[in-house]
N, C-alpha and C. Protein backbone atom coordinates (compact mmCIF):
# COMPACT_ATOMS: atom_id res chain seq x y z
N UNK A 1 -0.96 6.71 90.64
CA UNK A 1 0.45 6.77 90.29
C UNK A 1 1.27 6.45 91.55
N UNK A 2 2.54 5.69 91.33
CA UNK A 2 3.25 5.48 92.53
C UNK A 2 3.89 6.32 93.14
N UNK A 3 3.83 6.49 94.50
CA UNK A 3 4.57 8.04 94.57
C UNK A 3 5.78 8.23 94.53
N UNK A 4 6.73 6.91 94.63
CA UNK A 4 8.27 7.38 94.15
C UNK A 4 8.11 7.94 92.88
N UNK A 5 7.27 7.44 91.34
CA UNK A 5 7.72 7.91 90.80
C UNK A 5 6.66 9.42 90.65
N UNK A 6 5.89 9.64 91.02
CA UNK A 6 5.22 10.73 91.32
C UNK A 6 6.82 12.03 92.02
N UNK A 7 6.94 11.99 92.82
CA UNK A 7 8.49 12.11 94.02
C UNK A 7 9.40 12.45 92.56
N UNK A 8 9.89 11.61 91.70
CA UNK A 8 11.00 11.62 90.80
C UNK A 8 10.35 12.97 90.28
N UNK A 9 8.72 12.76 89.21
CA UNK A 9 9.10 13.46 88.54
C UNK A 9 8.79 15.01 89.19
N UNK A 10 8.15 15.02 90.18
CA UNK A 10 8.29 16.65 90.62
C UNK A 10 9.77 17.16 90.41
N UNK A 11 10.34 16.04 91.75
CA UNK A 11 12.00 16.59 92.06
C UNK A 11 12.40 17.09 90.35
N UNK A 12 12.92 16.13 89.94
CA UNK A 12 12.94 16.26 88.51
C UNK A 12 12.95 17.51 88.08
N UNK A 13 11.58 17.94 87.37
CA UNK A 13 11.34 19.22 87.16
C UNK A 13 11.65 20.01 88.03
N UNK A 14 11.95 20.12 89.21
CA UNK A 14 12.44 21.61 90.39
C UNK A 14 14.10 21.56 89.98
N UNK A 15 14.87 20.29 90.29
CA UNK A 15 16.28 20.36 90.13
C UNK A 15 16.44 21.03 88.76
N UNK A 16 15.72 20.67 87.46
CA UNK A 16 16.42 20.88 85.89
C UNK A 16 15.00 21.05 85.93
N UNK A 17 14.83 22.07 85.85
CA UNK A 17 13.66 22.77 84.80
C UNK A 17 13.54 23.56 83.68
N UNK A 18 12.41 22.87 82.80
CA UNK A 18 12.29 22.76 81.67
C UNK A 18 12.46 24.19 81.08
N UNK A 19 13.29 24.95 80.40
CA UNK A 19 12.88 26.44 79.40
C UNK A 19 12.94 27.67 80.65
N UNK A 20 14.07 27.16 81.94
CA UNK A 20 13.86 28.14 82.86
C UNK A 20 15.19 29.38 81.91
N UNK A 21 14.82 30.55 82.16
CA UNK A 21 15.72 31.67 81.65
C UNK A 21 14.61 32.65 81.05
N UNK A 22 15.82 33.97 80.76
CA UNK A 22 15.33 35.18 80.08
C UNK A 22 15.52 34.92 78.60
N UNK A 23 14.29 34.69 77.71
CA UNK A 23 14.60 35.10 76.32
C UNK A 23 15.68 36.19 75.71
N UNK A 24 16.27 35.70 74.75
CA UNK A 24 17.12 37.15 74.35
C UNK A 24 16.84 38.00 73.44
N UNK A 25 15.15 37.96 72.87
CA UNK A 25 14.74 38.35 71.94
C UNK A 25 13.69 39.10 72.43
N UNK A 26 13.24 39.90 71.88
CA UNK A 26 11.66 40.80 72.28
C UNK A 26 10.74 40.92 71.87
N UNK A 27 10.25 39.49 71.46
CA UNK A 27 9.00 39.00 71.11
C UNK A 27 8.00 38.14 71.36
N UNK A 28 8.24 38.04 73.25
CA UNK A 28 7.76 37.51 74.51
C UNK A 28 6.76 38.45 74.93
N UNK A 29 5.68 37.63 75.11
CA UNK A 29 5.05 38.98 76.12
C UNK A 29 5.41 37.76 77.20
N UNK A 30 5.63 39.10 78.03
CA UNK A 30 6.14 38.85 79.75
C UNK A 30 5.05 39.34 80.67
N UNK A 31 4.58 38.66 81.64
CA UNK A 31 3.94 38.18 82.61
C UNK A 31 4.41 37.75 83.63
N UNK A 32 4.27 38.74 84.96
CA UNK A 32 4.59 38.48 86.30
C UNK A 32 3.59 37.60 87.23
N UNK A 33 3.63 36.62 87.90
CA UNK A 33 2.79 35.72 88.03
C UNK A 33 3.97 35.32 89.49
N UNK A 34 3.04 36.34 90.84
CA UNK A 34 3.30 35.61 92.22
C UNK A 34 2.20 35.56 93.14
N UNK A 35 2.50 34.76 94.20
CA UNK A 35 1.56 34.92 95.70
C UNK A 35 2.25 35.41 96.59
N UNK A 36 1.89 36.26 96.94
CA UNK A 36 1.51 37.55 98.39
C UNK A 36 2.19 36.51 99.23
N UNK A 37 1.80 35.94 99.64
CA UNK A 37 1.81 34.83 100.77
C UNK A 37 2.24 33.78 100.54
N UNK A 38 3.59 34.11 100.24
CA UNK A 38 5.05 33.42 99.99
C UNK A 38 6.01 34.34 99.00
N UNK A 39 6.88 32.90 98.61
CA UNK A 39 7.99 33.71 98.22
C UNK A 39 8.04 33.38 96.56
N UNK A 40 6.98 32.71 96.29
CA UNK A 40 6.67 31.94 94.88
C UNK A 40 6.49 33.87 94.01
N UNK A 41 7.16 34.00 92.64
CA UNK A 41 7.61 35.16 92.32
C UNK A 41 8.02 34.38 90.59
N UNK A 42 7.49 34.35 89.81
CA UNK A 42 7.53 33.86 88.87
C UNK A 42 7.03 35.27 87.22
N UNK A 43 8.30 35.73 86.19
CA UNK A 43 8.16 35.83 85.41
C UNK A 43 8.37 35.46 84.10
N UNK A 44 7.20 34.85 83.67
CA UNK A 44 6.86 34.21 82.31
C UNK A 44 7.06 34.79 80.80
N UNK A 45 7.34 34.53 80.45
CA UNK A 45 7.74 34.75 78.82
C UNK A 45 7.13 33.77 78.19
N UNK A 46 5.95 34.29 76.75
CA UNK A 46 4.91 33.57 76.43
C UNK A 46 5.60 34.25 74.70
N UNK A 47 5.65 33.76 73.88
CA UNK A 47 6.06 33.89 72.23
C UNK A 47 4.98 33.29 71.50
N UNK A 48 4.12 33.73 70.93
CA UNK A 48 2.65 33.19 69.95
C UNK A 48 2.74 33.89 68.57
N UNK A 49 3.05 32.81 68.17
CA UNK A 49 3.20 32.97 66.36
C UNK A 49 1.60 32.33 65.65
N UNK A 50 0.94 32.97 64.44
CA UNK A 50 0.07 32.16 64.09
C UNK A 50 -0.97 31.78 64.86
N UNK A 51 -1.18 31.75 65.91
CA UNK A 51 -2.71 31.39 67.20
C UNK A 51 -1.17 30.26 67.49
N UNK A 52 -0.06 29.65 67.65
CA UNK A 52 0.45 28.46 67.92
C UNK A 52 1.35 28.86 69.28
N UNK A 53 1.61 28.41 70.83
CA UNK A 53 2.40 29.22 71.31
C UNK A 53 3.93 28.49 70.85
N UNK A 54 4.72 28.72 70.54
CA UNK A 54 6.19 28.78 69.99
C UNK A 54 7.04 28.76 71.12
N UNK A 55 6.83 29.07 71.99
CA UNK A 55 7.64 29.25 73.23
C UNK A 55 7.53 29.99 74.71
N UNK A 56 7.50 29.03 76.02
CA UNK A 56 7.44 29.76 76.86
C UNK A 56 8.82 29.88 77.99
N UNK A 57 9.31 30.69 78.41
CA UNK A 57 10.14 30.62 79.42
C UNK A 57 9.76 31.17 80.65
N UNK A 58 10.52 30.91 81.97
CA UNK A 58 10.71 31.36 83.12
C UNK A 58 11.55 31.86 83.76
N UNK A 59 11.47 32.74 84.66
CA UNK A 59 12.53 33.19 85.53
C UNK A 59 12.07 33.62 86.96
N UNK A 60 12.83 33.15 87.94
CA UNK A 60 12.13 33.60 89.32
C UNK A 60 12.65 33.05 90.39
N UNK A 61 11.74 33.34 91.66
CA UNK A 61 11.91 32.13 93.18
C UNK A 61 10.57 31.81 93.40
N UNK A 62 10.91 30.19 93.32
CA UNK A 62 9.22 29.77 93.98
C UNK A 62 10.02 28.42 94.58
N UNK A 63 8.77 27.94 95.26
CA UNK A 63 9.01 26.50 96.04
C UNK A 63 8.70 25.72 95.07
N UNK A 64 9.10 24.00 96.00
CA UNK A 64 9.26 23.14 94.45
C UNK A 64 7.92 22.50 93.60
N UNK A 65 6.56 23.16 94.32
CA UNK A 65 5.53 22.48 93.82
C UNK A 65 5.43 23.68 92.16
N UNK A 66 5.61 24.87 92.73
CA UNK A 66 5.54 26.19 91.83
C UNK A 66 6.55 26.16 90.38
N UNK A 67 7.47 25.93 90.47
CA UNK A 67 8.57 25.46 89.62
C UNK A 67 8.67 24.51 88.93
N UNK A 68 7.79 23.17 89.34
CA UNK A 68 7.99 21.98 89.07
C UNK A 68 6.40 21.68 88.02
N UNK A 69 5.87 22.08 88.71
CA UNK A 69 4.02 22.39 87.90
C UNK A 69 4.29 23.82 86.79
N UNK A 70 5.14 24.04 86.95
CA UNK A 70 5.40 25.46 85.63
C UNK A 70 6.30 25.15 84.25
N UNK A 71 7.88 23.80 85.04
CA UNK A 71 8.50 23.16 84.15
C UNK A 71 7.29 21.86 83.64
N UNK A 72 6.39 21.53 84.23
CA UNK A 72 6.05 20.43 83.25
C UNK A 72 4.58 21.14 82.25
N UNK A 73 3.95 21.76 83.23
CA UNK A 73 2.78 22.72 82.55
C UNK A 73 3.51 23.71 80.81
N UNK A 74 4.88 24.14 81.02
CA UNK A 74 5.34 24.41 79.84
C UNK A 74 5.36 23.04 78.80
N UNK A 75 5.85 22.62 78.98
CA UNK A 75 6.34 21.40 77.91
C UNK A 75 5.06 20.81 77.19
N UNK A 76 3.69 20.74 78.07
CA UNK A 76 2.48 20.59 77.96
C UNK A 76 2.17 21.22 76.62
N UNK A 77 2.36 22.53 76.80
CA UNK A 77 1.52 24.16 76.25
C UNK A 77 2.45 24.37 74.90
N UNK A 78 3.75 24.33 74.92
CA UNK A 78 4.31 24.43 73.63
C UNK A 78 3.95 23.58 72.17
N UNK A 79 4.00 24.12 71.68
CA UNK A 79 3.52 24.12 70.26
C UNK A 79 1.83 23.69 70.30
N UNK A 80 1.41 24.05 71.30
CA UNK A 80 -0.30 24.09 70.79
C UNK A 80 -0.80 25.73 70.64
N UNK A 81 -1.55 24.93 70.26
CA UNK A 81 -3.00 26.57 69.82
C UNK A 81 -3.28 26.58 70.65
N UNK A 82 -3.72 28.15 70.56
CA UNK A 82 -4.63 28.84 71.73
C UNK A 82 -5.52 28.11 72.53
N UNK A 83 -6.23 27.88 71.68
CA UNK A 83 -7.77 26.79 72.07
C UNK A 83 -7.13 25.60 72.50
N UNK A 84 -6.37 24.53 72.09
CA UNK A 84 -5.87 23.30 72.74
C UNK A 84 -5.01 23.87 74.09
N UNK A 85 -4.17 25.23 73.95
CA UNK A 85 -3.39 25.15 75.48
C UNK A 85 -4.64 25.79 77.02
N UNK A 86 -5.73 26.58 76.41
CA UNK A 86 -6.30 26.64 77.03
C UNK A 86 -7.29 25.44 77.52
N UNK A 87 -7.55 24.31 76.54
CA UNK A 87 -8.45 23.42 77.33
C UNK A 87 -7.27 22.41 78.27
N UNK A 88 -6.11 22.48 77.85
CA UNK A 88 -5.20 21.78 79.13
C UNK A 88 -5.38 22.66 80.29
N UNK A 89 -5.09 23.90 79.65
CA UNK A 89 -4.99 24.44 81.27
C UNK A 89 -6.13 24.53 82.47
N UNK A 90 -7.38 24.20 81.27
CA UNK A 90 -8.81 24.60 81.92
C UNK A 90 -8.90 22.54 82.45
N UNK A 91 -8.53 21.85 81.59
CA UNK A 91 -8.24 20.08 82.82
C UNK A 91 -7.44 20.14 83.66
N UNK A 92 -5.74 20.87 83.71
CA UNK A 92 -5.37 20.84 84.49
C UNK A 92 -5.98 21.88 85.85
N UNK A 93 -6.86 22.87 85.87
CA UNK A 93 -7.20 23.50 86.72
C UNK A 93 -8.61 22.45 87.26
N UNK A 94 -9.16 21.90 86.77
CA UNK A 94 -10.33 21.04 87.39
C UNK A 94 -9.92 19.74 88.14
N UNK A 95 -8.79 19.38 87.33
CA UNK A 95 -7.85 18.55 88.28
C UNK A 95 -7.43 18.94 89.51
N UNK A 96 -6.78 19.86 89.68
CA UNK A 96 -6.50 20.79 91.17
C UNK A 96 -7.92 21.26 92.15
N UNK A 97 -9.32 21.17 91.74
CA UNK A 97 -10.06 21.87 92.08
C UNK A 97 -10.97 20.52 92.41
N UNK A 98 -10.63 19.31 91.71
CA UNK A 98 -11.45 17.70 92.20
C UNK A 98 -12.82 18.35 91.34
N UNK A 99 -12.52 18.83 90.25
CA UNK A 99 -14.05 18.28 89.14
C UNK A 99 -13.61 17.68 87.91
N UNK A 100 -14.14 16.93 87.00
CA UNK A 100 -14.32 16.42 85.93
C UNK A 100 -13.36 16.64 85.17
N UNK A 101 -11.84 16.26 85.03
CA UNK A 101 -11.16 16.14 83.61
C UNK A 101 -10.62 15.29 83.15
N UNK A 102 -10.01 15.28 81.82
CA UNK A 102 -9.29 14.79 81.12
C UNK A 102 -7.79 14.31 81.54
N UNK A 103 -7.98 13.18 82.01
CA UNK A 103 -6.59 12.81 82.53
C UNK A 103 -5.17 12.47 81.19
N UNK A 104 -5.36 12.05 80.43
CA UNK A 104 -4.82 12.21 79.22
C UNK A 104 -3.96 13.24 78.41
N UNK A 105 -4.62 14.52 78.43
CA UNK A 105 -4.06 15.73 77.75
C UNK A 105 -3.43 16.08 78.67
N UNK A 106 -3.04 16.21 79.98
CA UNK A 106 -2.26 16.39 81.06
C UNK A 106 -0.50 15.68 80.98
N UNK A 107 -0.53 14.84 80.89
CA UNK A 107 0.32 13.63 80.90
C UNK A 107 1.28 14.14 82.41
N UNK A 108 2.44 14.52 82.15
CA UNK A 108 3.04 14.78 83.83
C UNK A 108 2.86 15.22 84.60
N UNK A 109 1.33 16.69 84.41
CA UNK A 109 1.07 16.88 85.37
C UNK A 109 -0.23 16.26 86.60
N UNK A 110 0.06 15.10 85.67
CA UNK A 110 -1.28 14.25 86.45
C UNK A 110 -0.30 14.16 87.68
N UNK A 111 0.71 14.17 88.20
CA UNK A 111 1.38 14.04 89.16
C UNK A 111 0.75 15.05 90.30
N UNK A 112 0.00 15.96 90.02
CA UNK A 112 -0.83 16.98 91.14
C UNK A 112 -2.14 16.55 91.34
N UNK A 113 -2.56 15.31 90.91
CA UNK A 113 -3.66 14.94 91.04
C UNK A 113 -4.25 14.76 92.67
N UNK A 114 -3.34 14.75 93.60
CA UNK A 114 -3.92 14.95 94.59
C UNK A 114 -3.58 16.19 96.10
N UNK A 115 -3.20 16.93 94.84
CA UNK A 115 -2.98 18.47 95.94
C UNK A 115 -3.73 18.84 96.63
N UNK A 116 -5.14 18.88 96.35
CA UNK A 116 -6.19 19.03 96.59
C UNK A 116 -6.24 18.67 98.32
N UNK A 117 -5.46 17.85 98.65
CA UNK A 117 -5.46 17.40 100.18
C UNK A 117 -4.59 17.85 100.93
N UNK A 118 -3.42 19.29 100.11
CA UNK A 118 -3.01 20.20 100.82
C UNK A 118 -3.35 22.14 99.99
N UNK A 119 -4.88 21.91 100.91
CA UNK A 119 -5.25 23.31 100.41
C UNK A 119 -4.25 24.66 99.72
N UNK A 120 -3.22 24.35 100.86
CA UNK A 120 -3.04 25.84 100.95
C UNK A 120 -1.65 25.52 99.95
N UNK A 121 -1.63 24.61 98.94
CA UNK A 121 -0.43 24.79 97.95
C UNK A 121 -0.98 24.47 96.87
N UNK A 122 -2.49 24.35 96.61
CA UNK A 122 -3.32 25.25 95.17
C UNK A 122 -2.68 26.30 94.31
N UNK A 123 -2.65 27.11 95.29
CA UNK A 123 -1.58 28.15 94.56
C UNK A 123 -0.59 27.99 94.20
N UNK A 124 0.13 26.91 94.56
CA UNK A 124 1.52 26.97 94.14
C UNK A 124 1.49 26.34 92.94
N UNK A 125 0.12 24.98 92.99
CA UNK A 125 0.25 24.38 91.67
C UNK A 125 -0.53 25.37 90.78
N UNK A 126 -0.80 26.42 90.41
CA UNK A 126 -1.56 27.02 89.71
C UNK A 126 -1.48 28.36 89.06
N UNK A 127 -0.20 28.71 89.73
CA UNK A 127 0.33 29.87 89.97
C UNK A 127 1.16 30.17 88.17
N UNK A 128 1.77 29.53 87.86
CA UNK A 128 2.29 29.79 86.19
C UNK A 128 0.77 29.51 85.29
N UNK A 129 0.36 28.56 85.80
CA UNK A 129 -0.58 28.14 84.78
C UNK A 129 -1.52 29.25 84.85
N UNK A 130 -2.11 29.89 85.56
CA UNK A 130 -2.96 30.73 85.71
C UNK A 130 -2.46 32.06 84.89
N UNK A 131 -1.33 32.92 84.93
CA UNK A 131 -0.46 33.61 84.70
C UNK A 131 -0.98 33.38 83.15
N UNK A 132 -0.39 32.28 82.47
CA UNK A 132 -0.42 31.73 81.27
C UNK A 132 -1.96 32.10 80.90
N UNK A 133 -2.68 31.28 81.50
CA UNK A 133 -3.79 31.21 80.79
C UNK A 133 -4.56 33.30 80.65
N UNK A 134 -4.20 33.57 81.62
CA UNK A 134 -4.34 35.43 81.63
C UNK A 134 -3.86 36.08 80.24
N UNK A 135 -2.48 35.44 80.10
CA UNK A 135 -2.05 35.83 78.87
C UNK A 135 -2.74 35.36 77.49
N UNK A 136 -2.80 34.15 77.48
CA UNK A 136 -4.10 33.86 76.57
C UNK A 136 -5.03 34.16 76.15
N UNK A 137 -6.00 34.30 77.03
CA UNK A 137 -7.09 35.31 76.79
C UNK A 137 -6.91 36.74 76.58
N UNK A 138 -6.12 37.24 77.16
CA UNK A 138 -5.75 38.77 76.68
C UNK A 138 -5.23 38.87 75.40
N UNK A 139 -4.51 37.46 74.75
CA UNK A 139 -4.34 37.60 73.36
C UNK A 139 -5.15 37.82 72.31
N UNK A 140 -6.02 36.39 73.05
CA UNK A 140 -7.51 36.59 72.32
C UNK A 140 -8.47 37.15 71.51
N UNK A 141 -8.36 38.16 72.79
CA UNK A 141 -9.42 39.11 72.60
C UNK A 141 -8.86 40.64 72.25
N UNK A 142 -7.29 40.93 72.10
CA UNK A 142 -6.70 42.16 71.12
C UNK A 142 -6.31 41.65 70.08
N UNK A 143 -6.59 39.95 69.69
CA UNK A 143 -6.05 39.64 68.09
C UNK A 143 -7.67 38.75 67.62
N UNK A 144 -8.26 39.30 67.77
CA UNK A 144 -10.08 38.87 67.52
C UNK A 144 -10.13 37.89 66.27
N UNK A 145 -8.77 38.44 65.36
CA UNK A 145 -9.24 37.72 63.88
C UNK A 145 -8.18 36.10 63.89
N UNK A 146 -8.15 36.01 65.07
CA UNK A 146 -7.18 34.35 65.71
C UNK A 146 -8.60 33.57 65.72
């Protein structure tokens, strides 16, 4: 990918990000999702109707890799099932980690395709998504008959 437009679409997502705010309803489970070792501080709001997630929001302070990999990683994850948002999240995490995925089901966040060559902001790209995927599985496995 070219990196201006690689460059656009991070900036992009950090300036106007996607579903950032507090739900006004109380039928989010909420999920705190930061690193120690910074100032990245991110709480998630996850809404799952049916096994389908319906809606996620954000609220927080993070830097622009954290913000920007959380506004496009949402847009990704909405309106899929359990099982489809977890196998994005499980390509987009092998993507960050340089093993074997699916470049396709990703679509904007193929833009982190080469973080990997600054170790120490893994976390930043991984940091909502991880959060997310916690919540997932914890759905999982207290709604067994999904």
């Amino acid at each position: 990918m070219d990196q201006n437009i690689r460059r656009t679409i991070i900036l992009d997502n950090y300036e106007h990000p996607f579903n950032r705010g507090i739900p006004s309803s109380n039928d989010y489970i909420k999920h705190n999702s930061n690193n120690v070792s910074c100032i990245d501080n991110l709480d998630l709001y996850i809404k799952i109707k049916d096994n389908i997630i319906e809606d996620i929001q954000f609220e927080g302070e993070a830097c622009v890799i954290s913000i920007s990999s959380t506004s496009i990683m949402i847009q990704n994850l909405i309106g899929k099932t359990i099982p489809e948002a977890l196998d994005i999240i499980k390509n987009y995490q092998n993507m960050i980690n340089e093993e074997p995925y699916n470049e396709e089901i990703l679509k904007d966040a193929i833009v982190y395709n080469d973080i990997y060559k600054q170790p120490s902001r893994k976390k930043c790209a991984t940091l909502s998504v991880n959060g997310i995927e916690e919540v997932l599985k914890s759905y999982l496995k207290n709604n067994p008959e999904v």
